[in-house]
N, C-alpha and C. Protein backbone atom coordinates (compact mmCIF):
# COMPACT_ATOMS: atom_id res chain seq x y z
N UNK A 1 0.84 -1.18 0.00
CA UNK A 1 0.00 0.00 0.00
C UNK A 1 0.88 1.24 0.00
N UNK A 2 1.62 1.56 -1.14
CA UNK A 2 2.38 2.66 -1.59
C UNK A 2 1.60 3.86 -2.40
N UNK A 3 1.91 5.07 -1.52
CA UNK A 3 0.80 5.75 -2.44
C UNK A 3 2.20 6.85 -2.56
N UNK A 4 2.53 7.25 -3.89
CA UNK A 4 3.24 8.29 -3.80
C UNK A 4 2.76 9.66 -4.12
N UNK A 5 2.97 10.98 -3.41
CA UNK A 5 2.26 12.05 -3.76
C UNK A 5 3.48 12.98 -4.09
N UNK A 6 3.60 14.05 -5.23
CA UNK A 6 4.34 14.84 -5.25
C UNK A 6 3.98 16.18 -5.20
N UNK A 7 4.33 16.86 -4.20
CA UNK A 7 4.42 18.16 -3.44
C UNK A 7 3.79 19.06 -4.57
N UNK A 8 3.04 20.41 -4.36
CA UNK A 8 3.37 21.48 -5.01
C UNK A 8 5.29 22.00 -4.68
N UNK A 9 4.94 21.95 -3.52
CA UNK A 9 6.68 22.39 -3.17
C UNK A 9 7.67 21.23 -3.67
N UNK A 10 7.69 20.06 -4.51
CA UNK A 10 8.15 19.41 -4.79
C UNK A 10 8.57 18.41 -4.46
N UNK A 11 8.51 18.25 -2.77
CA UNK A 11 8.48 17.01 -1.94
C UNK A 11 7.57 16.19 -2.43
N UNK A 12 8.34 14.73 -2.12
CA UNK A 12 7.54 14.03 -2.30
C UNK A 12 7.19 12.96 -0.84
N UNK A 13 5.79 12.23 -0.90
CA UNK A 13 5.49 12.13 0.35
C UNK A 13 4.76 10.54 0.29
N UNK A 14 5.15 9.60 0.71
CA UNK A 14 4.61 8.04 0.28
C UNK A 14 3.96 7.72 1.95
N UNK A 15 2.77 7.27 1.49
CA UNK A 15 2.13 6.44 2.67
C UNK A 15 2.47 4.95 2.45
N UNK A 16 3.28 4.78 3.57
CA UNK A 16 3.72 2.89 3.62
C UNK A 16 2.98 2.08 3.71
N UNK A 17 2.10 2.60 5.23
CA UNK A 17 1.32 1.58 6.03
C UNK A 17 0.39 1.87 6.76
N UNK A 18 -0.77 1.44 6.46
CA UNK A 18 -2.40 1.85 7.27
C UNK A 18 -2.26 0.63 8.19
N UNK A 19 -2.55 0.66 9.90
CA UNK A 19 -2.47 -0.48 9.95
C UNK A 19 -3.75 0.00 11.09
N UNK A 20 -4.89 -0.96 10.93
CA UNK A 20 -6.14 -0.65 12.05
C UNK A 20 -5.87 -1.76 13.21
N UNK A 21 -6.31 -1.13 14.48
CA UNK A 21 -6.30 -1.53 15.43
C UNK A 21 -8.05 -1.77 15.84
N UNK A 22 -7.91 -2.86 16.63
CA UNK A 22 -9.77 -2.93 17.00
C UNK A 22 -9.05 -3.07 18.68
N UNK A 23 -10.09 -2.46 19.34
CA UNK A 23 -10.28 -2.46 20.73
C UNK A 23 -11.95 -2.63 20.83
N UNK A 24 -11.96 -4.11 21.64
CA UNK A 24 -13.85 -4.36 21.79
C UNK A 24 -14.00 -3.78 23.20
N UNK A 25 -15.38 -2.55 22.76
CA UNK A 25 -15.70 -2.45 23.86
C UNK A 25 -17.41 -2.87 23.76
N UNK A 26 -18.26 -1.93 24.81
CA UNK A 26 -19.43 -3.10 24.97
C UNK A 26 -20.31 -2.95 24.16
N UNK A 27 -20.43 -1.82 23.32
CA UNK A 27 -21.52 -1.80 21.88
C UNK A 27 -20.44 -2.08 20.73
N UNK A 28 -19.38 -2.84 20.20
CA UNK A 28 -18.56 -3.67 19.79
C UNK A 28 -17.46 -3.17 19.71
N UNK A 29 -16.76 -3.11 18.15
CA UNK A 29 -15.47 -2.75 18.01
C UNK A 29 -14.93 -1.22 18.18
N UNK A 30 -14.42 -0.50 18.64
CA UNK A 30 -13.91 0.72 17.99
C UNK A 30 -12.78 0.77 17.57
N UNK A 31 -12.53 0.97 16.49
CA UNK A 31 -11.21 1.04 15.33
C UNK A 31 -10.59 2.41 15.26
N UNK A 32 -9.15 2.05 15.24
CA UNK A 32 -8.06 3.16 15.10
C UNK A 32 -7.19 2.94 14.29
N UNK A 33 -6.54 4.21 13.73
CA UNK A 33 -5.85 3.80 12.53
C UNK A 33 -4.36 4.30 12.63
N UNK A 34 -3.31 3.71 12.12
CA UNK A 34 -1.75 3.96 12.16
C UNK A 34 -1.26 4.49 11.38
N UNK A 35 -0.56 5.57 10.99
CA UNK A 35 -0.28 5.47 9.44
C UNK A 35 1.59 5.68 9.57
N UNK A 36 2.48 4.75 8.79
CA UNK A 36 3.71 5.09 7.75
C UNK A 36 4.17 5.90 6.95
N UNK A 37 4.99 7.10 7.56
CA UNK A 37 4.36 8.00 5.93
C UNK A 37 6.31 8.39 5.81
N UNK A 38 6.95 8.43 4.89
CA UNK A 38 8.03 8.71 4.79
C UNK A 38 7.98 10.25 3.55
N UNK A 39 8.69 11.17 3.90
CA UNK A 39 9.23 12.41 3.54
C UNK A 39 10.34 12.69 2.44
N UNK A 40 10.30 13.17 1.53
CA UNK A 40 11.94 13.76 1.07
C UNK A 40 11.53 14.77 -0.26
N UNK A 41 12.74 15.21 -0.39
CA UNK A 41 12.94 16.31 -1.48
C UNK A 41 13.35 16.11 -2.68
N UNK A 42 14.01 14.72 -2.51
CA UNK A 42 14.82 13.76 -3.63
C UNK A 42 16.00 14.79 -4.15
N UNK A 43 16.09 15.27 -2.70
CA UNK A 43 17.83 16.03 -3.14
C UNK A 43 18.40 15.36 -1.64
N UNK A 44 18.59 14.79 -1.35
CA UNK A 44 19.21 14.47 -0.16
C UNK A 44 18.66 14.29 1.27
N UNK A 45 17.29 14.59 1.39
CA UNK A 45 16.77 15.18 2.87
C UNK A 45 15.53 14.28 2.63
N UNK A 46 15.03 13.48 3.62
CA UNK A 46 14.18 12.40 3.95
C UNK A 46 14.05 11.92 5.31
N UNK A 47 12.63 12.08 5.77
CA UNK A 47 12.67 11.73 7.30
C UNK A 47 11.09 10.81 7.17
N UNK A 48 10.63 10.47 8.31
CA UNK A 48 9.75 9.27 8.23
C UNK A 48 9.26 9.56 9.84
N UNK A 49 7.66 9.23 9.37
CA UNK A 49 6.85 9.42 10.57
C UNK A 49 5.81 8.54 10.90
N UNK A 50 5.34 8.25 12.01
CA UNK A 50 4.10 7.48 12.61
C UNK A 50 3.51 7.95 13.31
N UNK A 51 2.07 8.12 12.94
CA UNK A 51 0.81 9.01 13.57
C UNK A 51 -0.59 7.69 13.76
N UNK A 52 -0.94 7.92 14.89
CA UNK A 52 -1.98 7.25 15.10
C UNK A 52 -3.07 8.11 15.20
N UNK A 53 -4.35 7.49 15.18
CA UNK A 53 -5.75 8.44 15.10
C UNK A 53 -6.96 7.47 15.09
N UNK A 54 -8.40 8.18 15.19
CA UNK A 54 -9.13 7.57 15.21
C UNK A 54 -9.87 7.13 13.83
N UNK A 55 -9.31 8.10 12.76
CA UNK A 55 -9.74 7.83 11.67
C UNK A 55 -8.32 7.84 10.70
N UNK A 56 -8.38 7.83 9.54
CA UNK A 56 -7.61 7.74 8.33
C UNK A 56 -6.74 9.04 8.04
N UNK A 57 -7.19 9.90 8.02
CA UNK A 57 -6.59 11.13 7.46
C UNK A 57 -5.92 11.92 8.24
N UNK A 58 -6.80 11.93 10.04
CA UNK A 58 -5.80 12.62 10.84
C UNK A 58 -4.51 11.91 11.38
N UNK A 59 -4.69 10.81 10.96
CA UNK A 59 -3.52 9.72 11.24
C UNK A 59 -2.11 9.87 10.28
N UNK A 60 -2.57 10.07 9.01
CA UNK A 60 -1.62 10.23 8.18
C UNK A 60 -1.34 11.84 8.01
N UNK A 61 -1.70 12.41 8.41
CA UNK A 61 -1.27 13.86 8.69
C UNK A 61 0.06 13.87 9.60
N UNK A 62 -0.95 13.66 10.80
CA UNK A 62 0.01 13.64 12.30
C UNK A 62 1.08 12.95 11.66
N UNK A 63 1.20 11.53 10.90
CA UNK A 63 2.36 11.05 10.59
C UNK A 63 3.37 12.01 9.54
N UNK A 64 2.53 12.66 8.89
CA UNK A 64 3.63 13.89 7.72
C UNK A 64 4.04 14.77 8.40
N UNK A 65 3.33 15.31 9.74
CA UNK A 65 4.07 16.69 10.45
C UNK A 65 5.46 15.67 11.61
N UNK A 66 5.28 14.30 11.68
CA UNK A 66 6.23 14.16 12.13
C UNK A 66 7.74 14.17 11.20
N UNK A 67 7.08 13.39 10.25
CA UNK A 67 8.51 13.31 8.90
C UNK A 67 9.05 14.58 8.92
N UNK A 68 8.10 15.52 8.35
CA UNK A 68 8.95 16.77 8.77
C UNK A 68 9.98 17.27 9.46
N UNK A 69 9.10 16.81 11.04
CA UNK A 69 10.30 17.10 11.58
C UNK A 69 11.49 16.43 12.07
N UNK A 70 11.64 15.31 11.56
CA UNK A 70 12.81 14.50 11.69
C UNK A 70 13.50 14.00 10.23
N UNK A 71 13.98 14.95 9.60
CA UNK A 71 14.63 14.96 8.54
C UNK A 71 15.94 14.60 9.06
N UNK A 72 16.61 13.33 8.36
CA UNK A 72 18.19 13.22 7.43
C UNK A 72 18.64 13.95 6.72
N UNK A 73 19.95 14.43 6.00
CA UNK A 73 20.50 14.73 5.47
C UNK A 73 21.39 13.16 4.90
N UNK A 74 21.12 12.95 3.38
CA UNK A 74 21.89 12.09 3.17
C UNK A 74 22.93 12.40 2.04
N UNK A 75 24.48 12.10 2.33
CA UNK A 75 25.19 12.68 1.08
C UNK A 75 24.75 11.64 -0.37
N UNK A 76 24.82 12.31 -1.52
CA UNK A 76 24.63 11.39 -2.47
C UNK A 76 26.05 11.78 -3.70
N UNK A 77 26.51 10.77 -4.36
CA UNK A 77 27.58 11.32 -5.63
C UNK A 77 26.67 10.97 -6.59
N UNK A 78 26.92 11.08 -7.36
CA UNK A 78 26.51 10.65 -8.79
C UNK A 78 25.02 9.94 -8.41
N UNK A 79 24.16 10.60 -8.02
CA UNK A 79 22.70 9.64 -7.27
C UNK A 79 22.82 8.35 -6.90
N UNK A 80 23.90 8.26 -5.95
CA UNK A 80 24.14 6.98 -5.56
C UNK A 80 24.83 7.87 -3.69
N UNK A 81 24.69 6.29 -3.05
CA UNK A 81 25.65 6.62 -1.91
C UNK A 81 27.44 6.45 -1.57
N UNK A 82 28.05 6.90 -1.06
CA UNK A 82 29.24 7.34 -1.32
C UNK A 82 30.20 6.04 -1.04
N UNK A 83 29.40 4.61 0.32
CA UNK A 83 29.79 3.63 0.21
C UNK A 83 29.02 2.41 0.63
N UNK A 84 29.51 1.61 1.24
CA UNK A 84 28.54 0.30 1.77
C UNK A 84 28.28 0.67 3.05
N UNK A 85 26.84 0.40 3.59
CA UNK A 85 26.54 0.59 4.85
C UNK A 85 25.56 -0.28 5.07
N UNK A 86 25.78 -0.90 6.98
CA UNK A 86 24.50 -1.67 7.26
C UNK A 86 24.04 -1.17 8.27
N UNK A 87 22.83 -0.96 8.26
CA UNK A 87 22.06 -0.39 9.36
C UNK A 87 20.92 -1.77 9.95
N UNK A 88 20.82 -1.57 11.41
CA UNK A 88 20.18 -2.36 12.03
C UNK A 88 18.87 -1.64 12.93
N UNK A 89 17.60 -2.29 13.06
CA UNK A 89 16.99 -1.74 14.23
C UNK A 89 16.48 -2.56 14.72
N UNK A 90 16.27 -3.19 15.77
CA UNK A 90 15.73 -4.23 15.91
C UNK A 90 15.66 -5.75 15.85
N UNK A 91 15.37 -6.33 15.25
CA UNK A 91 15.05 -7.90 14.24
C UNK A 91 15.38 -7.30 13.31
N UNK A 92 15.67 -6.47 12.96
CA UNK A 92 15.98 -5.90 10.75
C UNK A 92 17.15 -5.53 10.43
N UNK A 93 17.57 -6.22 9.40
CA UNK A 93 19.20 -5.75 9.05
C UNK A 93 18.77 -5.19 7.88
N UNK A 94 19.33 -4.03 7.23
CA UNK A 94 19.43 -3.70 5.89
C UNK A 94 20.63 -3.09 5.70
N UNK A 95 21.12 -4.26 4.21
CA UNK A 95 22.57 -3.67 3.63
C UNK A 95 22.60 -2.38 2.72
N UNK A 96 23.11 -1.62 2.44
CA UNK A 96 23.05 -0.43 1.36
C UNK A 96 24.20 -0.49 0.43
N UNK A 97 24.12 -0.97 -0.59
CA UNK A 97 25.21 -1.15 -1.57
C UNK A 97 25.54 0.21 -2.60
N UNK A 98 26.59 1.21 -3.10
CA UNK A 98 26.47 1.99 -4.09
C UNK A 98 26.39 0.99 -5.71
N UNK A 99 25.71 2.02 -6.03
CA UNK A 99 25.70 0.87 -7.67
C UNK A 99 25.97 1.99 -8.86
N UNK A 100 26.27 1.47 -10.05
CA UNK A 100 26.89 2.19 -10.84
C UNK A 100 25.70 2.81 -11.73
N UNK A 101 25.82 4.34 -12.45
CA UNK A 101 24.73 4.79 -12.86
C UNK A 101 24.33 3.96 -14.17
N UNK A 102 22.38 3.97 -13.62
CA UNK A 102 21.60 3.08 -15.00
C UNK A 102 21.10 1.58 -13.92
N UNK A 103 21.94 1.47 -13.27
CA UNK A 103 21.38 0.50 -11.89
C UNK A 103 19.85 0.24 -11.83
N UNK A 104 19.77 1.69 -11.21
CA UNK A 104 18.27 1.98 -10.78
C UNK A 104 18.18 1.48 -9.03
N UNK A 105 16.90 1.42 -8.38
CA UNK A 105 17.12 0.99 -7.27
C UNK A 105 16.42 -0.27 -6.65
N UNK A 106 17.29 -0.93 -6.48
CA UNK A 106 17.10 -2.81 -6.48
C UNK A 106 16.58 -2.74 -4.96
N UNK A 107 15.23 -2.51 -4.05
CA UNK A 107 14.91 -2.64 -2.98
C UNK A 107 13.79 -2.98 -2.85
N UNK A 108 12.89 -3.71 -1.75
CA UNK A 108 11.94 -4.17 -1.26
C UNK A 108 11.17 -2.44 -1.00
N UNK A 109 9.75 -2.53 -1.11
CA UNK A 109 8.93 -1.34 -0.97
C UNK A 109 9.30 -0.52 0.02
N UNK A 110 9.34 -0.92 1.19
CA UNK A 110 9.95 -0.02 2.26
C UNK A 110 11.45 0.41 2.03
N UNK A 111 12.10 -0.13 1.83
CA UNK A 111 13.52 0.23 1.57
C UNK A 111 13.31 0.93 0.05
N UNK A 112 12.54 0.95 -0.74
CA UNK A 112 12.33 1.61 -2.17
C UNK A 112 12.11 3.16 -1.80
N UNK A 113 10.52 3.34 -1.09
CA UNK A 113 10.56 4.21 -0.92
C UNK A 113 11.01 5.30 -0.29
N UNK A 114 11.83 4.77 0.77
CA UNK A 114 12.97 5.89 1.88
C UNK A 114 14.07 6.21 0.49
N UNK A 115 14.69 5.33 -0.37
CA UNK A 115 15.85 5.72 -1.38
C UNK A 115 14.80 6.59 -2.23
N UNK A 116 13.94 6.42 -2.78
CA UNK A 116 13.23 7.39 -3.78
C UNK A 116 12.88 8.69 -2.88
N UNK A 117 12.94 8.88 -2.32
CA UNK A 117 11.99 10.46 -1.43
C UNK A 117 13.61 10.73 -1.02
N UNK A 118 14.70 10.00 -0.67
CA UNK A 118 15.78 10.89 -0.70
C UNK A 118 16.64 11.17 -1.64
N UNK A 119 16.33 10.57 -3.22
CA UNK A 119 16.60 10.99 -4.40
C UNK A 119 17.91 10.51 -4.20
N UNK A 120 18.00 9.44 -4.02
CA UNK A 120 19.18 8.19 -4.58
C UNK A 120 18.31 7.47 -5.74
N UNK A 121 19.24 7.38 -7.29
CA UNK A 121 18.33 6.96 -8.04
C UNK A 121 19.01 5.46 -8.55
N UNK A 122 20.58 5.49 -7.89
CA UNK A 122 21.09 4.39 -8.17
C UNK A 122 21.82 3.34 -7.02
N UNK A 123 21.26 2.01 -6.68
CA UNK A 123 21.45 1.81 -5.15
C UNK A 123 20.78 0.21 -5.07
N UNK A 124 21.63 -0.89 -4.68
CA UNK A 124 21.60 -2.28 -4.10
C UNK A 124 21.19 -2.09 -2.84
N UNK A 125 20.23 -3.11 -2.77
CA UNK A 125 19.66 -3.19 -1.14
C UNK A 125 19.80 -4.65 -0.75
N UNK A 126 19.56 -5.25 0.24
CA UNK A 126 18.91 -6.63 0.76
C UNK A 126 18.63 -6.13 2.06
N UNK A 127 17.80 -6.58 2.39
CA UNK A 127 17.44 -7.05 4.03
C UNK A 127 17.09 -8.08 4.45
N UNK A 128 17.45 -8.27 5.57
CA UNK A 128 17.48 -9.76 6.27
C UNK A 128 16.53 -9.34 7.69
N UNK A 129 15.91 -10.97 8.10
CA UNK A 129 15.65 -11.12 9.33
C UNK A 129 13.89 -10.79 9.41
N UNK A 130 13.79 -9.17 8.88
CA UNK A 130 12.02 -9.15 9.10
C UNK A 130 11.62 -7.90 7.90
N UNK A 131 10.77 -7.92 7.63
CA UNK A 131 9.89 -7.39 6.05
C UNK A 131 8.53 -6.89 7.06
N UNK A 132 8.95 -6.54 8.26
CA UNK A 132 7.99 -5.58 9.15
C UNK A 132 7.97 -4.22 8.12
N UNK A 133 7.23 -3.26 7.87
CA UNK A 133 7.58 -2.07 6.93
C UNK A 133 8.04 -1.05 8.03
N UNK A 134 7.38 -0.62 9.21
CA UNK A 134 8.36 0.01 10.14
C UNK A 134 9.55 0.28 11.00
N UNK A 135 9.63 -1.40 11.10
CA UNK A 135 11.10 -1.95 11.35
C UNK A 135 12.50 -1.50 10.13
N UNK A 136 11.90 -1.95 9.26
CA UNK A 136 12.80 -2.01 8.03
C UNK A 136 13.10 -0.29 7.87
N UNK A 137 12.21 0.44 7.65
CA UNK A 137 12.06 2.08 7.31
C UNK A 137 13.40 2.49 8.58
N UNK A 138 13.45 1.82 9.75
CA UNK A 138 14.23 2.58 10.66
C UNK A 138 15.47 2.03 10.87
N UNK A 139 15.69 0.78 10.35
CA UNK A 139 17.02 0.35 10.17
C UNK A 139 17.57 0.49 9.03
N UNK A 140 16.89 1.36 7.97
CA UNK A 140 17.31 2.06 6.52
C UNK A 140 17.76 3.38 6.96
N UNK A 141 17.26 4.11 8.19
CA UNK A 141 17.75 5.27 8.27
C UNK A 141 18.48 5.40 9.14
N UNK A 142 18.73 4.20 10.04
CA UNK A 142 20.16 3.99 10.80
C UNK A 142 21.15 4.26 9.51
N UNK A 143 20.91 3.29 8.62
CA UNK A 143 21.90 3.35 7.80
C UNK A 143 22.31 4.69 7.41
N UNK A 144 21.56 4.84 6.33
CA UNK A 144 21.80 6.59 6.14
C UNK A 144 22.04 7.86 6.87
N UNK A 145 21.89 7.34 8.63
CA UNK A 145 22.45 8.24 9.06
C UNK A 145 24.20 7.82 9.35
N UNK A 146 24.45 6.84 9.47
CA UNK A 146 25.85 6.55 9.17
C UNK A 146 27.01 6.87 7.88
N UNK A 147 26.39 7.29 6.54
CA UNK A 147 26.83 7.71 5.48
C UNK A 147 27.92 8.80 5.92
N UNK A 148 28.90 8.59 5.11
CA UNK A 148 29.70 9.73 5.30
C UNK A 148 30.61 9.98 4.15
N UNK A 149 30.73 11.30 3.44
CA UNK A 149 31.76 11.57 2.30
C UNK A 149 33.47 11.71 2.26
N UNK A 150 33.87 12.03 1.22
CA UNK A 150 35.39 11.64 1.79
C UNK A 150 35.99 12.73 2.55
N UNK A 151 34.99 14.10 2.01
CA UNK A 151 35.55 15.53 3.13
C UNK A 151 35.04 15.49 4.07
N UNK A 152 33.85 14.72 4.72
CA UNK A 152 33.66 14.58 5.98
C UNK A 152 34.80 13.78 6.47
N UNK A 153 35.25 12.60 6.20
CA UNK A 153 35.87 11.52 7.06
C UNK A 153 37.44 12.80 7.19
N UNK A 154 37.90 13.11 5.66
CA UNK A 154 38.82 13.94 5.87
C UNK A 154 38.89 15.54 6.83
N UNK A 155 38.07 15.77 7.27
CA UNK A 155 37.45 16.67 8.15
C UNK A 155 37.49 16.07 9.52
N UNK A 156 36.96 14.64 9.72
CA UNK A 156 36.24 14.25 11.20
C UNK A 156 38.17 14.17 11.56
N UNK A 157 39.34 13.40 10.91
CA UNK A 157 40.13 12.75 11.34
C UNK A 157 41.13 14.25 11.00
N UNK A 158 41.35 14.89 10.22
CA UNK A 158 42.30 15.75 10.44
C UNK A 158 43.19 15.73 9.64
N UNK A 159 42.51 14.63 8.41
CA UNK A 159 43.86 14.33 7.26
C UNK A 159 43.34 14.31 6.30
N UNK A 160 44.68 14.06 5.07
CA UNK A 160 44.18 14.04 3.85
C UNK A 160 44.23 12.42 3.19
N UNK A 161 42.95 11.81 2.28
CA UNK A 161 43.33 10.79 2.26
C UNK A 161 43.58 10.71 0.45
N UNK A 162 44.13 9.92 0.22
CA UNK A 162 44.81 10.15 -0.74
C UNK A 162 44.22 9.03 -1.87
């Protein structure tokens, strides 16, 4: 259940995951709703949110004003990432491979859409262990928050690498 929307402002904004909850009470069910919603500009900046509610729409709202505000910054070269990274959260491993341009991006839906909304257009994935879509979304952005370029590393350490 991928819905992709693109911004007037040019963001683009994918709902992952509706997921309803039933709680019985004594005239029967009352239902609540979850929503997945991941963020980006497809220039580098992508964050991801979860909003609960009693209905559909204020759920996936609350989930977009969170993406908002928990934006990444991810470096990209050539619309790709700069090297190999594995990010974990949980039960979920996901590998991040760079791939050469014309690739395209080889990932499972959840891991598709966090690389598309942060405008990586070329990029190897696998994940192991669980195909949860919220699990996976946050051990993709472990990853990406681990990314680092060669003037950062040459910056963090104080040298030049050659």
């Amino acid at each position: 259940m991928a819905n992709a929307n693109e911004q007037s402002d040019g963001s683009i904004e994918r709902v992952l995951k509706i997921k309803r909850c039933a709680a019985v009470v004594k005239g029967g069910r009352r239902f609540s709703f979850a929503a997945l919603v991941v963020v980006g500009d497809g220039k580098g900046r992508v964050g991801y949110g979860y909003g609960k509610a009693n209905e559909v729409p204020p759920s996936v709202q609350k989930a977009q004003k969170q993406a908002n505000r928990d934006v990444v910054d991810v470096p990209l070269i050539d619309g790709s990432i700069p090297h190999r990274v594995i990010g974990r959260y949980g039960a979920a491993k996901v590998i991040l491979l760079p791939a050469n341009p014309g690739t395209g991006i080889i990932a499972g839906p959840a891991v598709r859409a966090v690389c598309e909304a942060a405008g990586v257009k070329d990029i190897l994935t696998k994940s192991f262990s669980s195909n949860n879509p919220s699990v996976l979304v946050k051990a993709t952005f472990d990853a990406l928050k681990q990314l680092r370029t060669r003037e950062d590393v040459e910056r963090l350490r104080g040298v030049t690498l050659s």
